[in-house]
N, C-alpha and C. Protein backbone atom coordinates (compact mmCIF):
# COMPACT_ATOMS: atom_id res chain seq x y z
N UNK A 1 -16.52 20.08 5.03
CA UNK A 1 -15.74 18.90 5.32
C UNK A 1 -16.69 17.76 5.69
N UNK A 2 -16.08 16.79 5.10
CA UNK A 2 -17.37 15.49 5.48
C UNK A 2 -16.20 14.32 5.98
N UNK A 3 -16.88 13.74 7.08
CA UNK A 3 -15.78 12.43 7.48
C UNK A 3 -16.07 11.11 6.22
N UNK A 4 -14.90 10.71 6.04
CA UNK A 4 -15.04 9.33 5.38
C UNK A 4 -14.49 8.18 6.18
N UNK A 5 -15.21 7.29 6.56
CA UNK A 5 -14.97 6.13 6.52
C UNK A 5 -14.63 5.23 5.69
N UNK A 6 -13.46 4.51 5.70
CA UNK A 6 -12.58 3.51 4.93
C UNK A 6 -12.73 2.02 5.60
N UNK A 7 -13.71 1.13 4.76
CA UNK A 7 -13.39 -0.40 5.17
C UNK A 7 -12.24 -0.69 4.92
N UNK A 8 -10.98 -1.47 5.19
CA UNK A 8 -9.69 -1.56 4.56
C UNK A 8 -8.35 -1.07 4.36
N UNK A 9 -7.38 -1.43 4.78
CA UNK A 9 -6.25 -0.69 4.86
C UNK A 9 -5.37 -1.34 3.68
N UNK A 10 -6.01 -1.67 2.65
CA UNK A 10 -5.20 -1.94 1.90
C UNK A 10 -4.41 -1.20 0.72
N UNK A 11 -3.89 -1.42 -0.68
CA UNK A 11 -3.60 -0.47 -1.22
C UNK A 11 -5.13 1.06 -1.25
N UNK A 12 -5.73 0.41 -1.83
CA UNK A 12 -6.96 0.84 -2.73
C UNK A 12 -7.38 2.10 -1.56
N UNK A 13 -8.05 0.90 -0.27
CA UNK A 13 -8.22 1.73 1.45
C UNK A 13 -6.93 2.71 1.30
N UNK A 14 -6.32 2.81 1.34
CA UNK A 14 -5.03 3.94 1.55
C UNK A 14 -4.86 5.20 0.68
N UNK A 15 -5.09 4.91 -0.70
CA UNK A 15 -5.05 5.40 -1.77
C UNK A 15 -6.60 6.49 -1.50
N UNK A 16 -7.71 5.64 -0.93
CA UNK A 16 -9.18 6.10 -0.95
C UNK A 16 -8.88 6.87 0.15
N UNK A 17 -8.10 7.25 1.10
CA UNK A 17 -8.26 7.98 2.52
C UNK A 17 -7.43 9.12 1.78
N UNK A 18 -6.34 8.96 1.33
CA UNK A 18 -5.28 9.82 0.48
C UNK A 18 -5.97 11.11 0.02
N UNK A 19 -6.61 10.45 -0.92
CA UNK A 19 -7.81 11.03 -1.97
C UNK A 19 -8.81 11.83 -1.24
N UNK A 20 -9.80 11.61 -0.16
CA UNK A 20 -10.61 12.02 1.12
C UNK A 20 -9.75 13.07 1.64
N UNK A 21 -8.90 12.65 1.94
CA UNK A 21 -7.86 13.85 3.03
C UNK A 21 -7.50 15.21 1.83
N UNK A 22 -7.08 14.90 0.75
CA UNK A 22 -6.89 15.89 -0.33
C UNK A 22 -7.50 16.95 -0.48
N UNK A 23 -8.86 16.56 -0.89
CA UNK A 23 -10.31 16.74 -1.15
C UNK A 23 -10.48 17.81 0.23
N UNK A 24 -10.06 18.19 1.11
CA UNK A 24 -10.40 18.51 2.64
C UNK A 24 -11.27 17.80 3.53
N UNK A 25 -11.34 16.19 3.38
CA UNK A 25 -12.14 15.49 4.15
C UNK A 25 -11.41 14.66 5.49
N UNK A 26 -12.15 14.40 6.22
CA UNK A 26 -11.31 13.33 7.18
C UNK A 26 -11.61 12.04 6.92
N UNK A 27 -10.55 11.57 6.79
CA UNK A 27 -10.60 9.97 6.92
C UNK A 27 -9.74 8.86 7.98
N UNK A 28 -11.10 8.00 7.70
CA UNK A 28 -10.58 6.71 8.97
C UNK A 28 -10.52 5.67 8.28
N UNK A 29 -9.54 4.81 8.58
CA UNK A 29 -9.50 4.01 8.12
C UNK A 29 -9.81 2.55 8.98
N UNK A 30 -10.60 1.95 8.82
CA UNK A 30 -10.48 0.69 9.68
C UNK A 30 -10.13 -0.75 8.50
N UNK A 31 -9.45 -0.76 9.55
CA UNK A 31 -8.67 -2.08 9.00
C UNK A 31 -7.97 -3.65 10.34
N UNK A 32 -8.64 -4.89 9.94
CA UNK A 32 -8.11 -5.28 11.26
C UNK A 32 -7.06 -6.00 11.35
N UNK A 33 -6.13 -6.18 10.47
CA UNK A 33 -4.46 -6.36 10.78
C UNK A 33 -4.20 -5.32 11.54
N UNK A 34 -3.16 -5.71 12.49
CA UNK A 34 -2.85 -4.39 13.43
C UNK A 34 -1.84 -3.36 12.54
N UNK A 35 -1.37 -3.61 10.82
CA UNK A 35 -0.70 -2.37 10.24
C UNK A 35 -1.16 -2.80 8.65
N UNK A 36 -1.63 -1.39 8.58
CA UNK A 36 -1.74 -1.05 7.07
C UNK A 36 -1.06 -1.52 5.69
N UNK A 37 -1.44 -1.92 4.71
CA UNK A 37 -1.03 -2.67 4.00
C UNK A 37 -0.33 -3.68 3.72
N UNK A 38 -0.17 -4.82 4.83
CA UNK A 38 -0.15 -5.82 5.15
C UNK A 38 0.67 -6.58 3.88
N UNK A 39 -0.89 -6.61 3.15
CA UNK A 39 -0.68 -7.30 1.89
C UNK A 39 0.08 -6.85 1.00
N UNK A 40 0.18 -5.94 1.06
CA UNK A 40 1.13 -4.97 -0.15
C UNK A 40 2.26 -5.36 0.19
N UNK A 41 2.90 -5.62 1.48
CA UNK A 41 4.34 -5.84 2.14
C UNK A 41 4.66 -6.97 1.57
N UNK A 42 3.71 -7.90 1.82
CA UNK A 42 3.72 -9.52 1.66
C UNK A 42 3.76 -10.09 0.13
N UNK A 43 4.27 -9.40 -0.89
CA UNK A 43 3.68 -9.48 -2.45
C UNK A 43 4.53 -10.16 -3.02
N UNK A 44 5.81 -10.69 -2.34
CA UNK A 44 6.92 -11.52 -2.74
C UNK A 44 7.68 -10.83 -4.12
N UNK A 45 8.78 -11.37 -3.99
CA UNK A 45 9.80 -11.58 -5.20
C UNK A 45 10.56 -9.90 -5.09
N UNK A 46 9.90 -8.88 -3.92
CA UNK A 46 10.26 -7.23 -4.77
C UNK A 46 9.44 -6.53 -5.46
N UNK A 47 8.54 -7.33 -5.95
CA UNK A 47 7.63 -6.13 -6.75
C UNK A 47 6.49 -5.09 -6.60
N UNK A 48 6.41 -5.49 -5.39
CA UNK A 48 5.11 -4.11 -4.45
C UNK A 48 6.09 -4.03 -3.49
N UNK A 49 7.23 -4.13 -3.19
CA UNK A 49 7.90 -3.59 -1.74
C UNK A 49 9.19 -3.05 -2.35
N UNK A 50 9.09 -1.24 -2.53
CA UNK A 50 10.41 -0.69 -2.60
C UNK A 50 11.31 -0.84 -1.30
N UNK A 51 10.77 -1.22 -0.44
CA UNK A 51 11.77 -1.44 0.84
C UNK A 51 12.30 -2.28 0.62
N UNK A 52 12.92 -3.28 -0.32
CA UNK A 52 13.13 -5.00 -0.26
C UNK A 52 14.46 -4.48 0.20
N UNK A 53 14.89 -5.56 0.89
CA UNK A 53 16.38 -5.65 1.40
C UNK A 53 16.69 -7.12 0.27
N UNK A 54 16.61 -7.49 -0.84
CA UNK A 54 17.48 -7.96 -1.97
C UNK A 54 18.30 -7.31 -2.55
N UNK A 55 19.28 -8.08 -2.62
CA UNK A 55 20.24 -7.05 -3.59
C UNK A 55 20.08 -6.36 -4.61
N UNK A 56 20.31 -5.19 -5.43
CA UNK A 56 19.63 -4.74 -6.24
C UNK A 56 19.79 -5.44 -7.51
N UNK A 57 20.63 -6.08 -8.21
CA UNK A 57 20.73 -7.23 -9.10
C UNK A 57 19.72 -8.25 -8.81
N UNK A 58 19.15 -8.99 -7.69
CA UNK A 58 18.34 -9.52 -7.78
C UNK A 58 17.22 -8.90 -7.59
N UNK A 59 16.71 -7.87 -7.28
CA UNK A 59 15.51 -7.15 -7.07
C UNK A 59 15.43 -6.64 -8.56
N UNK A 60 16.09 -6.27 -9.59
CA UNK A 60 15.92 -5.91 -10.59
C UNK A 60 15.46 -7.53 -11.97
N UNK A 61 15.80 -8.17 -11.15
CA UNK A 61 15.44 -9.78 -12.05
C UNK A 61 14.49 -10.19 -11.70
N UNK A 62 13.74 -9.80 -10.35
CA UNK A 62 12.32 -10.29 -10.00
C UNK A 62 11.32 -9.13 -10.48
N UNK A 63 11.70 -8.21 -11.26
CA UNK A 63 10.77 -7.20 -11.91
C UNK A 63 10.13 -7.71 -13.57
N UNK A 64 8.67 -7.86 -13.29
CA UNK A 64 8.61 -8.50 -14.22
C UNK A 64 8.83 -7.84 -15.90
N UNK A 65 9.32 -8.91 -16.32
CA UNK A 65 9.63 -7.45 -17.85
C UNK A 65 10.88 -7.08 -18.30
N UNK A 66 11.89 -7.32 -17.07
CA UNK A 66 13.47 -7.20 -16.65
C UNK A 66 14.19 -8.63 -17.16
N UNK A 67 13.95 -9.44 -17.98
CA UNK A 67 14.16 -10.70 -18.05
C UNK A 67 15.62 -10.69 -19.12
């Protein structure tokens, strides 16, 4: 087992600790927003946030491709 250190809590940082932990490694993640993927939350319109509270008619029109 080897520790990994993670600059970043973003997708990629999350995905990379995921991957580490799998593997049987430990991972840390540092990141300095006080919560993890921040940016991913913040991606507007619905399209990186399955949590959206839009209606699903409009969450399905801000998908790009859905036009």
């Amino acid at each position: 087992m080897k520790e990994v250190i993670i600059v970043g809590g973003g997708p990629a940082g999350m995905m990379a600790a995921i991957s580490a932990a799998e593997n049987g490694n430990e991972a840390i993640i540092i990141e300095k927003n006080k919560t993890l993927g921040k940016k991913l939350l913040i991606t507007g319109k619905g399209r990186c946030n399955i949590t959206s509270s839009l209606d699903i008619d409009d969450f399905i029109k801000n998908i790009p491709g859905n036009r």
